[in-house]
PDB file of N, CA and C in Angstrom:
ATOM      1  N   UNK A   1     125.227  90.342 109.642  1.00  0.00           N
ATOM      2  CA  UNK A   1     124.114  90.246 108.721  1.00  0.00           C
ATOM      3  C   UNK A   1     122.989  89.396 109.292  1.00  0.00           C
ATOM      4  N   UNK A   2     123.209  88.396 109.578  1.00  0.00           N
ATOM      5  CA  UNK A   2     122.251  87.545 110.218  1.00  0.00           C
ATOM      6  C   UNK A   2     121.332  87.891 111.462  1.00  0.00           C
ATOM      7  N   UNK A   3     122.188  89.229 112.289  1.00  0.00           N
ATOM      8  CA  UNK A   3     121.251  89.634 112.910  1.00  0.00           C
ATOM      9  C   UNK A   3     120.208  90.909 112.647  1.00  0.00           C
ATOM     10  N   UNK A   4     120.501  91.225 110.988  1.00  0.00           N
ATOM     11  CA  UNK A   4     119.473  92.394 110.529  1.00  0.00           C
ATOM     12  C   UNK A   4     118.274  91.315 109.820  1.00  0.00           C
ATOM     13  N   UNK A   5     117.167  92.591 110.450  1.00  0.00           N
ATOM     14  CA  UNK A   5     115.416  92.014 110.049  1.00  0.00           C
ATOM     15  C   UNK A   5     115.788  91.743 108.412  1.00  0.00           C
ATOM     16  N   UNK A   6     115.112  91.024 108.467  1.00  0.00           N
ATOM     17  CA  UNK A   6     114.685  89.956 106.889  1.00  0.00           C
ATOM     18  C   UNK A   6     115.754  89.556 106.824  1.00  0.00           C
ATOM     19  N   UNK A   7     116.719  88.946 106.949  1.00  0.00           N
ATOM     20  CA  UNK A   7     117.799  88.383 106.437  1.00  0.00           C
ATOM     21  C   UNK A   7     117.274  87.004 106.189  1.00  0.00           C
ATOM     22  N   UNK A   8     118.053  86.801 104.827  1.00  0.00           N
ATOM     23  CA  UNK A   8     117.763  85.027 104.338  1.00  0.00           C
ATOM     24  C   UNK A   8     118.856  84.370 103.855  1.00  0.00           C
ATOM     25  N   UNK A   9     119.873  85.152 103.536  1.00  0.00           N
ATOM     26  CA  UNK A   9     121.170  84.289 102.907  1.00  0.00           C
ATOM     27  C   UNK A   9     122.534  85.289 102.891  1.00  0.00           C
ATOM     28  N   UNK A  10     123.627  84.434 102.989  1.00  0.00           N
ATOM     29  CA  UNK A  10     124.766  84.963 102.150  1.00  0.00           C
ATOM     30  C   UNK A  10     125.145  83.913 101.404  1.00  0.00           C
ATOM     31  N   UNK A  11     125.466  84.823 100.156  1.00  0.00           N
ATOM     32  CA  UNK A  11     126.549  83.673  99.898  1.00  0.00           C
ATOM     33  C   UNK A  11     128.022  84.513  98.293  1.00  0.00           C
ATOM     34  N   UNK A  12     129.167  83.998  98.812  1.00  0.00           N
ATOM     35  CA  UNK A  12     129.930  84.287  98.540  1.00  0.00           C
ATOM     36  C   UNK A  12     130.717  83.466  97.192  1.00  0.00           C
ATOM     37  N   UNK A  13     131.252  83.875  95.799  1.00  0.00           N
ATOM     38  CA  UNK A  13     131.292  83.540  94.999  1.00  0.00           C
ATOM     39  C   UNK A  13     132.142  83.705  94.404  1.00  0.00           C
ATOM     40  N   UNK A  14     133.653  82.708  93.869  1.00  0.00           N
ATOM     41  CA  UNK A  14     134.878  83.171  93.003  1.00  0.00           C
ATOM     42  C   UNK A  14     134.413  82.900  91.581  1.00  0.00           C
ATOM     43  N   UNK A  15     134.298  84.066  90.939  1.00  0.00           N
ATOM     44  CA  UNK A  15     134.127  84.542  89.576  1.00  0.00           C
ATOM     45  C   UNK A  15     135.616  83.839  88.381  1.00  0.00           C
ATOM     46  N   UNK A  16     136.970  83.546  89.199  1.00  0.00           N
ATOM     47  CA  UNK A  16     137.973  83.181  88.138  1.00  0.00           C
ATOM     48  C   UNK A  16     138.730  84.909  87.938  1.00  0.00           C
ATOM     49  N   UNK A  17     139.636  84.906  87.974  1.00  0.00           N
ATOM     50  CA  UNK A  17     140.677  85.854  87.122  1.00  0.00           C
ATOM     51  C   UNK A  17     140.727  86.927  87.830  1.00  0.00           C
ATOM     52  N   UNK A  18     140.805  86.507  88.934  1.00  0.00           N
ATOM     53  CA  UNK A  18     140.140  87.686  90.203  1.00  0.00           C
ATOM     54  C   UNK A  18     139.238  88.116  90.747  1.00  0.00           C
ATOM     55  N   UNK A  19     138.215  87.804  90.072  1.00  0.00           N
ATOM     56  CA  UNK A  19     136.574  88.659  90.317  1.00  0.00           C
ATOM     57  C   UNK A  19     136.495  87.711  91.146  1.00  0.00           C
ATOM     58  N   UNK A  20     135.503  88.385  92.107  1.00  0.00           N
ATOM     59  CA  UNK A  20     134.873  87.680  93.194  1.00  0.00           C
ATOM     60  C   UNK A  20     133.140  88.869  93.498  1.00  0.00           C
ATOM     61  N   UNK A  21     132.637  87.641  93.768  1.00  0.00           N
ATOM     62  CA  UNK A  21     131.227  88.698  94.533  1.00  0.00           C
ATOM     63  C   UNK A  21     130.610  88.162  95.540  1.00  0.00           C
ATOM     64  N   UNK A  22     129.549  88.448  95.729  1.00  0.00           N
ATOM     65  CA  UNK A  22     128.559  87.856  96.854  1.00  0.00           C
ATOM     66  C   UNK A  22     127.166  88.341  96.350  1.00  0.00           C
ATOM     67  N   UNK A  23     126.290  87.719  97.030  1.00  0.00           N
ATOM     68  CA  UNK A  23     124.666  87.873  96.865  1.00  0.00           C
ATOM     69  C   UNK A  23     124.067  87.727  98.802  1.00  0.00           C
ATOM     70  N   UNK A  24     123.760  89.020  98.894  1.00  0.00           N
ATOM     71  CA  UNK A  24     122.946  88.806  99.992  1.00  0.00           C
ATOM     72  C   UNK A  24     121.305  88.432  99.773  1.00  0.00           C
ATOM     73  N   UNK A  25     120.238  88.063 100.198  1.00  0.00           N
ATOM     74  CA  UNK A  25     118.991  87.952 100.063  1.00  0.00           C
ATOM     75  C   UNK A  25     118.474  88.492 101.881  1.00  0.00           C
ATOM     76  N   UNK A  26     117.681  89.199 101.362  1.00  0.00           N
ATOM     77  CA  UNK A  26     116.614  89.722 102.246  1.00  0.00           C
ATOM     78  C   UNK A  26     115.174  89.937 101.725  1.00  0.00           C
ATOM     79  N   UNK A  27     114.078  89.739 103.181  1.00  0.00           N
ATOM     80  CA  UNK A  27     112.695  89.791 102.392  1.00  0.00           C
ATOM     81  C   UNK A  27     112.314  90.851 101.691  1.00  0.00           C
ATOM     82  N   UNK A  28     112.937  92.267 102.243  1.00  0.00           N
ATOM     83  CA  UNK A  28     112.323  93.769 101.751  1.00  0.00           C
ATOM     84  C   UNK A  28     113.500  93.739 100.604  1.00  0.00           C
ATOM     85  N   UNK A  29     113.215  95.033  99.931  1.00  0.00           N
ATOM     86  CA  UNK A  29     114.363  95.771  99.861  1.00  0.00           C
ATOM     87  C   UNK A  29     114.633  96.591 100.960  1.00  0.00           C
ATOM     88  N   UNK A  30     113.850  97.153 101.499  1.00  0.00           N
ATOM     89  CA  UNK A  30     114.001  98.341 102.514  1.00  0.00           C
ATOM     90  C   UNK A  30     115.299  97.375 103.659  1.00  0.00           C
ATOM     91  N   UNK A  31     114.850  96.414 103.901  1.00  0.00           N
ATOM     92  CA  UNK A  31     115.928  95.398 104.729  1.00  0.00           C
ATOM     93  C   UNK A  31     117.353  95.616 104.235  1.00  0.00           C
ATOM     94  N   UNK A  32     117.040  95.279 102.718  1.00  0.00           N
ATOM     95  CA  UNK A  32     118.846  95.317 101.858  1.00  0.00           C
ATOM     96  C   UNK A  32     119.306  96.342 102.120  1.00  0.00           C
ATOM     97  N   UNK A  33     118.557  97.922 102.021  1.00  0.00           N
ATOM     98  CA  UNK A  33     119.329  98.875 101.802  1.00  0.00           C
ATOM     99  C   UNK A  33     120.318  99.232 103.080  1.00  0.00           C
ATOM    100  N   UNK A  34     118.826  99.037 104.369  1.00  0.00           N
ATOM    101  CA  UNK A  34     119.603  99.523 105.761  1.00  0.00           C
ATOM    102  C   UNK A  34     120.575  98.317 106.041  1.00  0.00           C
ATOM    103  N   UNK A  35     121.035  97.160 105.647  1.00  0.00           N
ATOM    104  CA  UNK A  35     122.060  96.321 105.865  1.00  0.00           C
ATOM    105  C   UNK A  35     123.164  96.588 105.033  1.00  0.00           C
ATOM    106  N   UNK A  36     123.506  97.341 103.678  1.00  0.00           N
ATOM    107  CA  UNK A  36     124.425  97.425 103.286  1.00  0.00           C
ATOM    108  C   UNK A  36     125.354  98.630 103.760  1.00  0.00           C
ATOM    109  N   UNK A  37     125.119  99.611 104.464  1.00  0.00           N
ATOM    110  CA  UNK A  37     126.215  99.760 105.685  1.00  0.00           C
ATOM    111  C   UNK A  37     126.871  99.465 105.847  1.00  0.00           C
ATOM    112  N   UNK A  38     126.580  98.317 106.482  1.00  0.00           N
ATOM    113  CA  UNK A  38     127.019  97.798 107.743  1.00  0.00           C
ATOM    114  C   UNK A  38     128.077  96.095 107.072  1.00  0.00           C
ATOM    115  N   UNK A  39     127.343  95.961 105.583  1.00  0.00           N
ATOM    116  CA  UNK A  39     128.068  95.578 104.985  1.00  0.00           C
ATOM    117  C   UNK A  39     129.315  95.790 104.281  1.00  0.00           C
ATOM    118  N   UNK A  40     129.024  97.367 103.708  1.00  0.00           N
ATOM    119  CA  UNK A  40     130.283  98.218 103.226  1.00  0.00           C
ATOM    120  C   UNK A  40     131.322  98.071 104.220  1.00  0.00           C
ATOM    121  N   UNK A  41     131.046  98.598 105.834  1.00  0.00           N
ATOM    122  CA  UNK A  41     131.475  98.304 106.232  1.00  0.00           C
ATOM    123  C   UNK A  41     132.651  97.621 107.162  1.00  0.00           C
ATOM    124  N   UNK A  42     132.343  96.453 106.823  1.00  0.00           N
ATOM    125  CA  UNK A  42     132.797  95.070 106.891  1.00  0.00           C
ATOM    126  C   UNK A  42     133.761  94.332 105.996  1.00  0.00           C
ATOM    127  N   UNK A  43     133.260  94.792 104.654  1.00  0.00           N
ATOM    128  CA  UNK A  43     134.088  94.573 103.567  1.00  0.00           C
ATOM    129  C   UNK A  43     135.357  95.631 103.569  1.00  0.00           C
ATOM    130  N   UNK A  44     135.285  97.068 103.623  1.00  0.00           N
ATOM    131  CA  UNK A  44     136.065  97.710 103.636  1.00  0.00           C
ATOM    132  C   UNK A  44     137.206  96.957 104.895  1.00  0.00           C
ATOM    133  N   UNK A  45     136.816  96.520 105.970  1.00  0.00           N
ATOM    134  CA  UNK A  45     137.622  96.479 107.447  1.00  0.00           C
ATOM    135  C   UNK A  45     138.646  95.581 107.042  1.00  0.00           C
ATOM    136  N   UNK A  46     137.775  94.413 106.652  1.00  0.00           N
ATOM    137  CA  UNK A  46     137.941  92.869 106.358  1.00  0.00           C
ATOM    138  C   UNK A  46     138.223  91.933 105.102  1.00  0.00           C
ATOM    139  N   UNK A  47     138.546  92.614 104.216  1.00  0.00           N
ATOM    140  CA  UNK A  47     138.562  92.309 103.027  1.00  0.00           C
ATOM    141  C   UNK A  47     139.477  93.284 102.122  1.00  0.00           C
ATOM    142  N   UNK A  48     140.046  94.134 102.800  1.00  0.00           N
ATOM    143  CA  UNK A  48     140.410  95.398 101.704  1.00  0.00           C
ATOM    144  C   UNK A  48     141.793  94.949 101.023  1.00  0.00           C
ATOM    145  N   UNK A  49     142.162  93.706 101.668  1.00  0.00           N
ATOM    146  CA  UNK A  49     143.712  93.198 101.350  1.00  0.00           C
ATOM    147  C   UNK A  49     143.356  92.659  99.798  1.00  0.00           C
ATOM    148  N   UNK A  50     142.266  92.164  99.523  1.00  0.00           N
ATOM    149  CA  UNK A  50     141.662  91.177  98.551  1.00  0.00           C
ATOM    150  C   UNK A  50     141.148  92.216  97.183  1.00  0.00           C
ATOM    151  N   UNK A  51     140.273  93.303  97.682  1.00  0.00           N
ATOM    152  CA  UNK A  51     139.443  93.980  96.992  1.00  0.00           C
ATOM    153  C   UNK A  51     140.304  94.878  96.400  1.00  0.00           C
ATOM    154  N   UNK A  52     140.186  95.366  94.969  1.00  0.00           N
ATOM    155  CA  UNK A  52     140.725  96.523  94.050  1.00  0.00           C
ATOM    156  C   UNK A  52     140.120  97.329  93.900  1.00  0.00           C
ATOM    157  N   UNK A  53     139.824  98.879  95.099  1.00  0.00           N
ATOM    158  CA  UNK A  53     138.761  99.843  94.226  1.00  0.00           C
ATOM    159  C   UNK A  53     137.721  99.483  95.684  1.00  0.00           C
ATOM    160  N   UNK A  54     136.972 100.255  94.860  1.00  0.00           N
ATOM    161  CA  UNK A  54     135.306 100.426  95.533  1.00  0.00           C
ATOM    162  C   UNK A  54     134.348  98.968  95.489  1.00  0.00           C
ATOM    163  N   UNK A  55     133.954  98.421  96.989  1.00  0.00           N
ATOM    164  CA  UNK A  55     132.637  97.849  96.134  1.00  0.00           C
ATOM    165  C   UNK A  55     131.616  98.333  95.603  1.00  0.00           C
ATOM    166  N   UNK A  56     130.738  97.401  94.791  1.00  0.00           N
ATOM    167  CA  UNK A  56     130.314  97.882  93.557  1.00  0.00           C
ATOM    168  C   UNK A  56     128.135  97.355  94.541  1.00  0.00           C
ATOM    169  N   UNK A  57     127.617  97.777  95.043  1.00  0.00           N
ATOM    170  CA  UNK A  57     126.085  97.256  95.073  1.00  0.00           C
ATOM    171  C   UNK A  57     125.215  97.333  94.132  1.00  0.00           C
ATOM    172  N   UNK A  58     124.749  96.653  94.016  1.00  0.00           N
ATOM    173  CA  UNK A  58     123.518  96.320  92.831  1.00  0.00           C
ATOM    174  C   UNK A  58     122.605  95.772  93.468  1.00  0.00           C
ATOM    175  N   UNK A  59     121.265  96.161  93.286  1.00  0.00           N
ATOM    176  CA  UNK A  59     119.735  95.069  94.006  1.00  0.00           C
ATOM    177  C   UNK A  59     118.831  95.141  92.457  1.00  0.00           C
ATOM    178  N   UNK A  60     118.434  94.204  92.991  1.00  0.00           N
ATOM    179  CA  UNK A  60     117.181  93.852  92.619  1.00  0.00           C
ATOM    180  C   UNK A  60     116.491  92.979  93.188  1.00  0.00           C
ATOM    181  N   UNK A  61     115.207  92.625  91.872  1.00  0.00           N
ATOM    182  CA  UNK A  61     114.200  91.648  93.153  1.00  0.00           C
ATOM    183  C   UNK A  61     114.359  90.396  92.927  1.00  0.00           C
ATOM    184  N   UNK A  62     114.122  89.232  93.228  1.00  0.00           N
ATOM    185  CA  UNK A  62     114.119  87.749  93.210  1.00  0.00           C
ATOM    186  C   UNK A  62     113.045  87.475  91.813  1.00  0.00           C
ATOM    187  N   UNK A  63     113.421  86.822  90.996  1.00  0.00           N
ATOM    188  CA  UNK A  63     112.055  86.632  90.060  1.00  0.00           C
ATOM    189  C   UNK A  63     111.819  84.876  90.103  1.00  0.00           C
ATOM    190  N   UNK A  64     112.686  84.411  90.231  1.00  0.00           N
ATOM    191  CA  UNK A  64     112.572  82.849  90.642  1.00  0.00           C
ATOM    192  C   UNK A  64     113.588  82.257  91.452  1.00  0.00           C
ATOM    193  N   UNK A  65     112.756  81.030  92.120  1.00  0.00           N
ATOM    194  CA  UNK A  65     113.403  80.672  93.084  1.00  0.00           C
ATOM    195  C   UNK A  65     113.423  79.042  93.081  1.00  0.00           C
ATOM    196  N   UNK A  66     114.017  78.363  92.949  1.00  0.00           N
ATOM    197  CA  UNK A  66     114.415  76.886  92.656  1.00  0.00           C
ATOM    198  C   UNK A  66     115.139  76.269  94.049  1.00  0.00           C
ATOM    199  N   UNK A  67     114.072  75.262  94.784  1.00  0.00           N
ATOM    200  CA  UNK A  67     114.320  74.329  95.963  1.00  0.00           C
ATOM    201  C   UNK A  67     114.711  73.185  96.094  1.00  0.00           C
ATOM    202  N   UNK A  68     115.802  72.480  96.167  1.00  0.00           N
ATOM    203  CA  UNK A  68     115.898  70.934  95.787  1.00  0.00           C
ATOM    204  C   UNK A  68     114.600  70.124  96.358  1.00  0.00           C
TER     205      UNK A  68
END
């Protein structure tokens, strides 16, 4: 991930009771779409011991952003 254009973050998140997700950030969308590939992926390779089912993608856009 870090080496696709616009990349700005991962970050990975235990939800409790099993759920788990992640949030990638990129500047485009056009960036998000051609990186989730390569994300599917990855998750499928690397993760499939963990995961139940299909991952699930969702985007949208950033509407605020809070900096310490």
């Amino acid at each position: 991930m870090k080496a696709c254009p616009g990349f700005r973050g991962y970050y990975i998140f235990d939800a409790g009771d099993g759920v788990g997700g992640s949030v990638t950030l990129f500047d485009t969308k056009e960036a998000a779409t051609a990186a989730n590939e390569k994300a599917l992926a990855w998750i499928r390779a690397s993760l499939s011991d963990l995961i139940d089912g299909e991952p699930e993608i969702t985007s949208g856009e950033v509407l605020a952003f809070v900096a310490p």
